[in-house]
N, C-alpha and C. Protein backbone atom coordinates (compact mmCIF):
# COMPACT_ATOMS: atom_id res chain seq x y z
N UNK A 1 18.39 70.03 36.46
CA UNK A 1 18.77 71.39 36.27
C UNK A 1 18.20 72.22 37.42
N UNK A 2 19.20 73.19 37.98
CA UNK A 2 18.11 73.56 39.52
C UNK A 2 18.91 75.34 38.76
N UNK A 3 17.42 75.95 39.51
CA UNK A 3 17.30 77.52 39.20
C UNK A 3 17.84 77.86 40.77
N UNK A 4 18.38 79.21 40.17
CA UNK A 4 18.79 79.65 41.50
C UNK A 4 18.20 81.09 40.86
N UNK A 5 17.48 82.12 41.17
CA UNK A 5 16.85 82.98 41.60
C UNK A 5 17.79 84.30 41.83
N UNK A 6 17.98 84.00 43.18
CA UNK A 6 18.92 84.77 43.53
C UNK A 6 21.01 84.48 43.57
N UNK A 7 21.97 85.00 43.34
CA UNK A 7 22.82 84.34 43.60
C UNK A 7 23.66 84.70 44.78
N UNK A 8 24.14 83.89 45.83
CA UNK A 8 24.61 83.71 47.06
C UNK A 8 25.85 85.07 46.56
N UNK A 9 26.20 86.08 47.54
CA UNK A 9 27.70 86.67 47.69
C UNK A 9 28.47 85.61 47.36
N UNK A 10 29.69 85.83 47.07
CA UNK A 10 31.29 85.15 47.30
C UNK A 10 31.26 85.26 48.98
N UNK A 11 31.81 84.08 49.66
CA UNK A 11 32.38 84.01 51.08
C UNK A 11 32.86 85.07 51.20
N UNK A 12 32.19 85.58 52.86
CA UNK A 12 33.42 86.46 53.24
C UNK A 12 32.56 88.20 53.10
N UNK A 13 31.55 88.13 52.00
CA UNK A 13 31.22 89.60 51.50
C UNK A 13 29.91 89.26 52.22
N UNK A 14 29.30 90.92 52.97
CA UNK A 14 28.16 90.90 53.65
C UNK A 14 26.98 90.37 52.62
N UNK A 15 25.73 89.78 53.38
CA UNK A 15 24.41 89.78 52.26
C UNK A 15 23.68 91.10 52.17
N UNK A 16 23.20 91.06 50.91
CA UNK A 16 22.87 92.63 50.69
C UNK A 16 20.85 92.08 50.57
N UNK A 17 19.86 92.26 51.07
CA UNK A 17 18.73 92.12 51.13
C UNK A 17 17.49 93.50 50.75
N UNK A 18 16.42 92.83 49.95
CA UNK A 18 15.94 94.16 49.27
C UNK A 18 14.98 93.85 48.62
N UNK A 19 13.73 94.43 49.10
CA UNK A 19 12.61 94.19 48.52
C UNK A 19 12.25 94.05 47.21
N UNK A 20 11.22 92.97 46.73
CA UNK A 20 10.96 93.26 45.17
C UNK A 20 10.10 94.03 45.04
N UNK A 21 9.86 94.41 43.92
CA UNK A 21 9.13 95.02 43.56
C UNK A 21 7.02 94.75 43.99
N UNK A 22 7.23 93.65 43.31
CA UNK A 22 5.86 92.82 44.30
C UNK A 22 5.65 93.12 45.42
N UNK A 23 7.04 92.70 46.47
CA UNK A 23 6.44 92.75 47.92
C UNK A 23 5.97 94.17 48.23
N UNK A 24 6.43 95.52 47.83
CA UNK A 24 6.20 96.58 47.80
C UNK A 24 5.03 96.74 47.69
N UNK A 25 4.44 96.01 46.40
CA UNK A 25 3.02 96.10 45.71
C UNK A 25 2.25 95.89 47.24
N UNK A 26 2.47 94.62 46.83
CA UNK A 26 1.44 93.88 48.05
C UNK A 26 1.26 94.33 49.24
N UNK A 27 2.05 95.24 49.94
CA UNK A 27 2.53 96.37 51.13
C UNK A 27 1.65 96.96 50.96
N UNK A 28 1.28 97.71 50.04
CA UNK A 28 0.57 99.19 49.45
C UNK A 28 -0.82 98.66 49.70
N UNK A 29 -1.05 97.42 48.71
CA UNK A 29 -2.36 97.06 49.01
C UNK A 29 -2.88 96.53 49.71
N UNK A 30 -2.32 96.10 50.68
CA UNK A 30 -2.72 95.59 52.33
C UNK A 30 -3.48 97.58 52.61
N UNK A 31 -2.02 97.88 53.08
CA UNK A 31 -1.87 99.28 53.69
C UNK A 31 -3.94 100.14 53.22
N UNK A 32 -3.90 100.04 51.74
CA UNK A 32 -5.25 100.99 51.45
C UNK A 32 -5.85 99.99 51.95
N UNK A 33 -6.14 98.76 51.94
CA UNK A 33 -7.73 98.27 51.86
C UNK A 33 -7.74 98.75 53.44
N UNK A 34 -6.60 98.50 54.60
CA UNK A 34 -6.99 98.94 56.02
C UNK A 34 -7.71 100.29 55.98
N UNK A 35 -6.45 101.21 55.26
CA UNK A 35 -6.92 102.60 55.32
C UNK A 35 -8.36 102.53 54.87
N UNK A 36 -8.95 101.83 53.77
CA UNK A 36 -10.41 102.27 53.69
C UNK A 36 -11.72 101.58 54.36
N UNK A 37 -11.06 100.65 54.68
CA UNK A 37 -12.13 100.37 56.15
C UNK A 37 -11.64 100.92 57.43
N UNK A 38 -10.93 101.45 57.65
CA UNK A 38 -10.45 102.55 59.53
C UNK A 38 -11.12 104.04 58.96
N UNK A 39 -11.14 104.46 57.72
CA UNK A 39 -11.51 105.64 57.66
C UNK A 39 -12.75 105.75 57.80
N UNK A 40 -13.94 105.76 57.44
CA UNK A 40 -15.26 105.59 57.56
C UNK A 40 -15.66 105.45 58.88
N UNK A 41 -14.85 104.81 59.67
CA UNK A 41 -15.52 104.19 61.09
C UNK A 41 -14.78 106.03 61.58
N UNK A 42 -13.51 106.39 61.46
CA UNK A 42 -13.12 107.26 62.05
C UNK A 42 -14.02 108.56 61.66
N UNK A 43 -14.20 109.02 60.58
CA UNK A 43 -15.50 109.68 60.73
C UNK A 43 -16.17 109.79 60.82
N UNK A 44 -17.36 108.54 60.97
CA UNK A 44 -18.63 108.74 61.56
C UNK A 44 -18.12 108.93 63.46
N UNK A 45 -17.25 108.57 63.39
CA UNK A 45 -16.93 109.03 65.25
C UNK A 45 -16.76 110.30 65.52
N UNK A 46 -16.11 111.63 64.59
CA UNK A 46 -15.97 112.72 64.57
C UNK A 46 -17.87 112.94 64.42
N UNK A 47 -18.34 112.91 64.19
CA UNK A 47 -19.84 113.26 64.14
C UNK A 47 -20.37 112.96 65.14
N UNK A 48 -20.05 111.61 65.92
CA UNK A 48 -20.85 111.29 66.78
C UNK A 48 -20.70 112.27 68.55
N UNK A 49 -19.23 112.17 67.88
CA UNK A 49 -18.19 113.19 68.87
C UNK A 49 -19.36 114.72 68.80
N UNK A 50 -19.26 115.50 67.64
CA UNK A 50 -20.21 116.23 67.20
C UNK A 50 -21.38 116.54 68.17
N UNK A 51 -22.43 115.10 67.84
CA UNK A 51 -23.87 115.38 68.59
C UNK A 51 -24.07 115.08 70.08
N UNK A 52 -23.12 114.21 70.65
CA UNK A 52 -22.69 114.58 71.81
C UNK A 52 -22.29 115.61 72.21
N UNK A 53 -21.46 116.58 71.70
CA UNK A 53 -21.24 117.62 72.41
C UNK A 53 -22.28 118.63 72.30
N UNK A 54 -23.14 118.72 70.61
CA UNK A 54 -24.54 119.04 71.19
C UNK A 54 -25.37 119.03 72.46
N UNK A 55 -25.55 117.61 72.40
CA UNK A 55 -26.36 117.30 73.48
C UNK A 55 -25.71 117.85 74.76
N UNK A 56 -24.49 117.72 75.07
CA UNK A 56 -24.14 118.58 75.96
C UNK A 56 -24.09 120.22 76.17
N UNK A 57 -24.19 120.83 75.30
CA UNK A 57 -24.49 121.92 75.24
C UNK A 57 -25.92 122.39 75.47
N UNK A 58 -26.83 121.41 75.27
CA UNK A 58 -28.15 122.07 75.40
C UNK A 58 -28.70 121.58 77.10
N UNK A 59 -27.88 120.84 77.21
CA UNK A 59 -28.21 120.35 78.82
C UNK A 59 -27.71 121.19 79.22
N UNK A 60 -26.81 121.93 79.30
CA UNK A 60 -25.56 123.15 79.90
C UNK A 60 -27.36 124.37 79.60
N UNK A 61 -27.47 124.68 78.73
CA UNK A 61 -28.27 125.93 78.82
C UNK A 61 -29.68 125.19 78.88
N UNK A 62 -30.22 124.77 79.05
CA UNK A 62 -31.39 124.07 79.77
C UNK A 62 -31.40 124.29 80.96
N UNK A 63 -30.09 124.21 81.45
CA UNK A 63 -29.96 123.98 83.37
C UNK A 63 -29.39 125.07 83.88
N UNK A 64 -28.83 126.28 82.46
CA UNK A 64 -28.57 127.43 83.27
C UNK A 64 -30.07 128.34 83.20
N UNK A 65 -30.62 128.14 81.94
CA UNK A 65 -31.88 129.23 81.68
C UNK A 65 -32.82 129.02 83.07
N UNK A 66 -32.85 127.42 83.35
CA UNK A 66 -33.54 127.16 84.33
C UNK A 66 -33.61 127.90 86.10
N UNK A 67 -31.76 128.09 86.23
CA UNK A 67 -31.46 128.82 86.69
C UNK A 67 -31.50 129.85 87.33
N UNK A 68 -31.80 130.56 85.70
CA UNK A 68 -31.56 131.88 85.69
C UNK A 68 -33.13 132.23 86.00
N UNK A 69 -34.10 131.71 85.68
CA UNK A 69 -35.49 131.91 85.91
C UNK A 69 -35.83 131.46 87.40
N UNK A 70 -35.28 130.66 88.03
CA UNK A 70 -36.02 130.76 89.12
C UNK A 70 -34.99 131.95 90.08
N UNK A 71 -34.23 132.54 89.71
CA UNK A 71 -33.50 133.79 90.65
C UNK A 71 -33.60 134.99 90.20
N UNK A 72 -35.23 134.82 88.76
CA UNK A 72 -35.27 136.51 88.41
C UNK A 72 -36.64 136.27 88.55
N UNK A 73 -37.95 136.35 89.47
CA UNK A 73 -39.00 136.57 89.44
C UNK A 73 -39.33 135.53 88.10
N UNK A 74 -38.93 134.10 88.00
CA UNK A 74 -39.72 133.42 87.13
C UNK A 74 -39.90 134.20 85.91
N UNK A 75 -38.98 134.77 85.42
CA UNK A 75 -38.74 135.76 84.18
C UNK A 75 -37.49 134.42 83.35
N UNK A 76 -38.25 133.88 82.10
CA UNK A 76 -36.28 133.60 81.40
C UNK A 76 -36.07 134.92 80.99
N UNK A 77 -34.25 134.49 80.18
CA UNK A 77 -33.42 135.36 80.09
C UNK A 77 -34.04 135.81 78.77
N UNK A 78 -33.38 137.30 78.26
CA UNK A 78 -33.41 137.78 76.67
C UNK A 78 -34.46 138.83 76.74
N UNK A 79 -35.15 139.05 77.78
CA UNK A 79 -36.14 140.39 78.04
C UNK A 79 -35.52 141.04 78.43
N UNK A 80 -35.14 142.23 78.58
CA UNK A 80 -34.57 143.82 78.79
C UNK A 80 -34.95 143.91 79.98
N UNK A 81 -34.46 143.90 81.41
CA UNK A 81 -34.76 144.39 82.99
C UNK A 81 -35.69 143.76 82.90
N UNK A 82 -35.79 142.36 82.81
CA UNK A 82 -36.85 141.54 83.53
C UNK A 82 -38.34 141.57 82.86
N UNK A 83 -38.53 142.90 81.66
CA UNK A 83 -39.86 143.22 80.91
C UNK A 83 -40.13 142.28 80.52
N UNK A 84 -41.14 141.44 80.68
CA UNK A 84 -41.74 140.76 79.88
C UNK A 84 -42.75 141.41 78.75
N UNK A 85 -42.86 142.76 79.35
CA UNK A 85 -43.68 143.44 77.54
C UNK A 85 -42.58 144.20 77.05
N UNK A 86 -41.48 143.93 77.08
CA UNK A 86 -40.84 144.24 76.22
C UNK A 86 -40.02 143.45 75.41
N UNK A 87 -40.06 143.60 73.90
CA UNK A 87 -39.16 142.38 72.86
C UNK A 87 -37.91 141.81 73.61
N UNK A 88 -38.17 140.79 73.61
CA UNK A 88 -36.53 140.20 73.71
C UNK A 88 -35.68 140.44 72.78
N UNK A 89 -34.25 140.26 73.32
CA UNK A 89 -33.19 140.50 72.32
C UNK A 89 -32.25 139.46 72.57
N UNK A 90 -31.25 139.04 71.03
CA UNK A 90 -30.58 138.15 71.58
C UNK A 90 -29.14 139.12 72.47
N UNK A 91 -28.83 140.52 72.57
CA UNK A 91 -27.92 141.38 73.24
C UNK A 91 -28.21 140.88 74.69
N UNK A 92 -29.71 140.93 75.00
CA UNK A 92 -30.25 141.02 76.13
C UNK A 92 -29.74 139.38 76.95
N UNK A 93 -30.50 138.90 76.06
CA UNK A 93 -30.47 137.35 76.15
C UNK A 93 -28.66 136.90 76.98
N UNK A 94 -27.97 136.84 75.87
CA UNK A 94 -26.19 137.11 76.05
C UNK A 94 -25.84 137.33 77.45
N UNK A 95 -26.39 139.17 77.69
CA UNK A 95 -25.71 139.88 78.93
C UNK A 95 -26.17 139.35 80.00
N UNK A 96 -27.66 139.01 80.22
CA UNK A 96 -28.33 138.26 80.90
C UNK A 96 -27.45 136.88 81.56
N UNK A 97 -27.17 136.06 80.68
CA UNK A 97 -26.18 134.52 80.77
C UNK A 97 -24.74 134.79 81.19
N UNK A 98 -23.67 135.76 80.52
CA UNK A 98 -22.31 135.61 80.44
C UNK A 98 -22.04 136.81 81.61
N UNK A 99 -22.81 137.68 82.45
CA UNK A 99 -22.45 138.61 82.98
C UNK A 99 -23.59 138.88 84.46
N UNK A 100 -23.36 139.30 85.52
CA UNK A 100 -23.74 139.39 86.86
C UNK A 100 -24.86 140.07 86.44
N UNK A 101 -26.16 139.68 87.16
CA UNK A 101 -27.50 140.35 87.07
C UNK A 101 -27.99 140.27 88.90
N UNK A 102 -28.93 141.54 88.20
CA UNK A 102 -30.10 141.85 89.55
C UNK A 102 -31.00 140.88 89.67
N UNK A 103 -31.95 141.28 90.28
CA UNK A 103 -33.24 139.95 90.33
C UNK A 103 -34.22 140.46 89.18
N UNK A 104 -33.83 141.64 88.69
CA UNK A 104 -34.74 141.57 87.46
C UNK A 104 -33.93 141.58 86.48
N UNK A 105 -32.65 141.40 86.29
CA UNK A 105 -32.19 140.62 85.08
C UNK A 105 -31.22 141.88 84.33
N UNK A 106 -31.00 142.85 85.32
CA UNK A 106 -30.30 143.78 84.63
C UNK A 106 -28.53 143.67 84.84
N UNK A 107 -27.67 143.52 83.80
CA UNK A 107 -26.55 143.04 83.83
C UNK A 107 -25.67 144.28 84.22
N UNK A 108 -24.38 143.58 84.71
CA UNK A 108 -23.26 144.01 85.41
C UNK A 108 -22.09 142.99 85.33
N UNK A 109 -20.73 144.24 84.88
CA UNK A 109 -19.36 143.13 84.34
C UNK A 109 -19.08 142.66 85.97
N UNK A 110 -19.09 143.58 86.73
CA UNK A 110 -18.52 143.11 88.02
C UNK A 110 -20.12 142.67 89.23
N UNK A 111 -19.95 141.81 90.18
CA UNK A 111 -20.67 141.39 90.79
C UNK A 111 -21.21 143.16 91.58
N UNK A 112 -22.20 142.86 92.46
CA UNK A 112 -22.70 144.16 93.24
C UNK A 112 -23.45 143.67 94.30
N UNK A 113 -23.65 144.36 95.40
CA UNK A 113 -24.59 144.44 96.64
C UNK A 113 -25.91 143.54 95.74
N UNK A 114 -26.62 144.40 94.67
CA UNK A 114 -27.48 143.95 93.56
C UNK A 114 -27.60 143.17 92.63
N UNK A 115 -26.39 143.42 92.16
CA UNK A 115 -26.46 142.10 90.66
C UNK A 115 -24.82 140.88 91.28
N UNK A 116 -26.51 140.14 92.23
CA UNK A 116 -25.22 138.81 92.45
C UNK A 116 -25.32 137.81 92.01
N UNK A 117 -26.16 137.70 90.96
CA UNK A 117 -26.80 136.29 90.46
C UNK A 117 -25.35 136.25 89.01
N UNK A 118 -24.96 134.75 88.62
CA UNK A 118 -24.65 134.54 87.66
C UNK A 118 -23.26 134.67 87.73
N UNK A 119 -21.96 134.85 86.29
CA UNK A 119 -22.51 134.58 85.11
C UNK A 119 -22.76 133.10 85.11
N UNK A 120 -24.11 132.61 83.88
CA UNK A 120 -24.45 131.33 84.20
C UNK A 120 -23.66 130.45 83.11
N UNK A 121 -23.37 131.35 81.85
CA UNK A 121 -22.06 130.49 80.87
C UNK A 121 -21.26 131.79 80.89
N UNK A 122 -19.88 131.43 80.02
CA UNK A 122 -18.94 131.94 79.88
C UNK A 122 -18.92 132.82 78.61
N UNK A 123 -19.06 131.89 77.57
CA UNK A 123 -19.80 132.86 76.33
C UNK A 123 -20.67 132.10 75.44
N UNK A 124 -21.57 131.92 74.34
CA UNK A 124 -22.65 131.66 73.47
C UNK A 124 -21.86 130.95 72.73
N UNK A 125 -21.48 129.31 72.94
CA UNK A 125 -21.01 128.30 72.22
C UNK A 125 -21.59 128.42 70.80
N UNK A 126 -20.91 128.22 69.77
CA UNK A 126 -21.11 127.96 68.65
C UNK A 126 -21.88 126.40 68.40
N UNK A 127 -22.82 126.06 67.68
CA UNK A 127 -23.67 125.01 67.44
C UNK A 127 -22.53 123.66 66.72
N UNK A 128 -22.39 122.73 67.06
CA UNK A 128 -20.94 122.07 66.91
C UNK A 128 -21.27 120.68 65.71
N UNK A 129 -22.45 121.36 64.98
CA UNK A 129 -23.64 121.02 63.85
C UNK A 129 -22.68 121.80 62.56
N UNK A 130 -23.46 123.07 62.78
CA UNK A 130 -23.19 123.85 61.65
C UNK A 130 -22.62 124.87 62.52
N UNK A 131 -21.92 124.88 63.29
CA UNK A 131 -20.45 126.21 64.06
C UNK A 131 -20.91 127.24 63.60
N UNK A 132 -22.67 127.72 63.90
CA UNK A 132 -23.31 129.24 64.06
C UNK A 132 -23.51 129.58 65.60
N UNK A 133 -23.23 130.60 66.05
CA UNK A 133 -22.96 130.95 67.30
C UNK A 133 -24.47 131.94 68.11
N UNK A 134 -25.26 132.21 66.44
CA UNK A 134 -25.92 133.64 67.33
C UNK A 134 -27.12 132.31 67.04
N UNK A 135 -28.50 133.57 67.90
CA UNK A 135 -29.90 132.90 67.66
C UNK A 135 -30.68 133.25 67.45
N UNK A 136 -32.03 132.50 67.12
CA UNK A 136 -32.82 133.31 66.52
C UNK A 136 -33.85 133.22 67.51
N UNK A 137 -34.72 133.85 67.69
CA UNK A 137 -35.47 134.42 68.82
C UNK A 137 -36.98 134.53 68.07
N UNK A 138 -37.63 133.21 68.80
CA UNK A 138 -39.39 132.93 68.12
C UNK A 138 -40.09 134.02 69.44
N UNK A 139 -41.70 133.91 68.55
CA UNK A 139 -42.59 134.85 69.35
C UNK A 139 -43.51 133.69 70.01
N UNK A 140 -44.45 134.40 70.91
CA UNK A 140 -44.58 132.97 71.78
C UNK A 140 -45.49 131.99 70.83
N UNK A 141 -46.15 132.38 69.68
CA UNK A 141 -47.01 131.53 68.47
C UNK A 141 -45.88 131.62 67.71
N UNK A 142 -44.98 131.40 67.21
CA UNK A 142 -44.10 130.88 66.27
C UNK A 142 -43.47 129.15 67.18
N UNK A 143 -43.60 128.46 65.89
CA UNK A 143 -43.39 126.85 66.14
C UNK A 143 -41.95 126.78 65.72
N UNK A 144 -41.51 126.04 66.71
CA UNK A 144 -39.77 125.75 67.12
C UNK A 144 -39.39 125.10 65.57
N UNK A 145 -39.61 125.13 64.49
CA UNK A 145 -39.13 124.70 62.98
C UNK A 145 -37.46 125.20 62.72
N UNK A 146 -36.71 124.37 62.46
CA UNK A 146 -35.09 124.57 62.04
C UNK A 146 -35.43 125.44 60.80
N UNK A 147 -34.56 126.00 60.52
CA UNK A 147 -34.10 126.59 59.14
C UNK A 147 -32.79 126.70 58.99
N UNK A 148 -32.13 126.48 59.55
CA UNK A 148 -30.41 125.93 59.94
C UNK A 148 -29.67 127.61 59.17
N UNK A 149 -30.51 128.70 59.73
CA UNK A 149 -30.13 130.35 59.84
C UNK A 149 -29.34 130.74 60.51
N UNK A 150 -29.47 130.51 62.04
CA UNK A 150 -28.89 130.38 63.33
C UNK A 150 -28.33 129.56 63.46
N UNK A 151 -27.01 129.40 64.72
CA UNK A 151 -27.14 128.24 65.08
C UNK A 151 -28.05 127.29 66.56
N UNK A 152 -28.55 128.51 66.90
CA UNK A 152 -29.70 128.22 68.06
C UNK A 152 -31.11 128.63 67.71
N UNK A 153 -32.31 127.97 68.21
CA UNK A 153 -33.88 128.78 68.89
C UNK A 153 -33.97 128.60 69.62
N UNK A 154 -34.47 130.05 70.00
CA UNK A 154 -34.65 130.16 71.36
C UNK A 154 -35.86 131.02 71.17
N UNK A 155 -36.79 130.39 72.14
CA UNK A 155 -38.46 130.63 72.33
C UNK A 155 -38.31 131.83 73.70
N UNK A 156 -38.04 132.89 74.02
CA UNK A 156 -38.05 133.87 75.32
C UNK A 156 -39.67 133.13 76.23
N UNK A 157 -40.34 133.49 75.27
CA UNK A 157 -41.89 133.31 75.91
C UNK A 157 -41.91 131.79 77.37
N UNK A 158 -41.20 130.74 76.61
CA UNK A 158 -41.36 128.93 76.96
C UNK A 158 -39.75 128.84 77.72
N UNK A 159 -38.60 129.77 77.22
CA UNK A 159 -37.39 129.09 77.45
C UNK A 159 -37.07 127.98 76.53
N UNK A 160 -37.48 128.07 75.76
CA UNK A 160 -37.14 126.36 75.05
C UNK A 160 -35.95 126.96 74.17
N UNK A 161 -34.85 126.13 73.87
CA UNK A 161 -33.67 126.19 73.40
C UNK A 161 -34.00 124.53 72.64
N UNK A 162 -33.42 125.23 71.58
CA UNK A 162 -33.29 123.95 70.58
C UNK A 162 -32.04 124.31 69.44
N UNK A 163 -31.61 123.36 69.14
CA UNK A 163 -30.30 123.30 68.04
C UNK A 163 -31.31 124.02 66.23
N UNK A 164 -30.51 124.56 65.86
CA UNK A 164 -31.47 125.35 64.74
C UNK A 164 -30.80 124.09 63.49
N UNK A 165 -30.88 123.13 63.34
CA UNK A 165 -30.39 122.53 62.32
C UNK A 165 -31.41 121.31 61.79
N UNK A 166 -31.54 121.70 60.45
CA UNK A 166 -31.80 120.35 59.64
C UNK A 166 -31.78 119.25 59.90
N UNK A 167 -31.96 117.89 59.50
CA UNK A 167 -31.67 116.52 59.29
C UNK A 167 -31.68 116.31 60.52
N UNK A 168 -30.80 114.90 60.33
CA UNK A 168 -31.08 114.13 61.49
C UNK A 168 -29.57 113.75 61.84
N UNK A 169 -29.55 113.08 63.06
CA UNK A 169 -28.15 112.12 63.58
C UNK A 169 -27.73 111.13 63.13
N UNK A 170 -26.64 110.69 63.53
CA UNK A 170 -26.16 109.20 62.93
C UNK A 170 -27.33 108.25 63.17
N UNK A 171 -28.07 107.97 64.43
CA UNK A 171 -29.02 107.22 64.64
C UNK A 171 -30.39 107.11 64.11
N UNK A 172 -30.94 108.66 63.16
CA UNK A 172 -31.87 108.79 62.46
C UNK A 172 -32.38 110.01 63.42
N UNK A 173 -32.01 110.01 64.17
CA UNK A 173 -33.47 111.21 64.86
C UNK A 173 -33.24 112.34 64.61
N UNK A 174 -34.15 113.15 64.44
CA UNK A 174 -34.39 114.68 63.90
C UNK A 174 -33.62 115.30 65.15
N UNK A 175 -32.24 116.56 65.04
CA UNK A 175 -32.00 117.25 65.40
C UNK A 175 -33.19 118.12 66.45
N UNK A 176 -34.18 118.39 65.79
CA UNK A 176 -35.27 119.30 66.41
C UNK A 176 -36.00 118.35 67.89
N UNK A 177 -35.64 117.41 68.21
CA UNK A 177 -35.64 116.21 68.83
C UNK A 177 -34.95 116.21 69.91
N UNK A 178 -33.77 117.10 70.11
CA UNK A 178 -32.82 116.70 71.17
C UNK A 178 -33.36 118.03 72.06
């Protein structure tokens, strides 16, 4: 006795072909188990993407503050005309970086005979952590500690720039670290 399954057209009439129901199944569940091992790898890469561009960002203002201090009387930026007894501000700080200064640090939209130094960035990147843009501004005895408020610290007194965030990286190391 022989099974036939499927039955052949009559001669002559096209074959008509068409998934079962199963193979469908089995499609689907190939398809997720990939999807849930490619996904995981694809977002820890969006993160990693992330602290790299950190790290690039703080090398970018590391090497402009640096900059900017040796072409204002060894003054960093965020003091008001170069005062060092006077509070820094982060206004100051800003106009100082994104706009033409004197040698004591007093800003101008357009270049001058005087203010030819700069601009040393374009504008105050957002932290690409927690996408906070402004900063918070320590006194020269306040210790560089995150509170993930800001998305920057910035020490006027030292120049030190650090990412204002919590935790750590994919690799374990403390943010306050880079």
């Amino acid at each position: 006795m022989k099974m036939n399954l499927r039955q052949l057209p009559p001669a002559g009439q096209p074959r008509s072909w068409a998934f079962t129901l199963v193979e469908i199944l089995i499609v689907v569940v190939i398809l997720g188990i990939l999807a849930a091992i490619a996904v995981p790898k694809l977002s820890n890469a969006s993160q990693a993407a992330r602290e790299s561009s950190l790290k690039d960002d703080l090398r970018l203002f590391r090497t402009q503050i640096t900059i900017y201090r040796s072409q204002h009387r060894d003054v960093f930026p965020g003091f008001p005309g170069g005062d060092v007894t006077q509070s820094p501000s982060e206004d100051a700080f800003l106009d100082q970086l994104t706009k033409f200064t004197d040698e004591f640090g007093s800003p101008s939209a357009t270049p001058t005979d005087t203010q030819r130094w700069g601009p040393y960035i374009t504008k105050m990147p957002p932290n690409p952590i927690n996408y906070k843009s402004d900063i918070k501004f320590l006194g020269p005895d306040d210790t560089l500690t995150s509170d993930d408020s800001t998305g920057w610290l910035y020490q006027p007194s030292t120049g030190q720039i650090l990412p204002n965030v919590i935790g750590t990286d994919s690799e374990g190391k403390s943010y306050s670290q880079y």
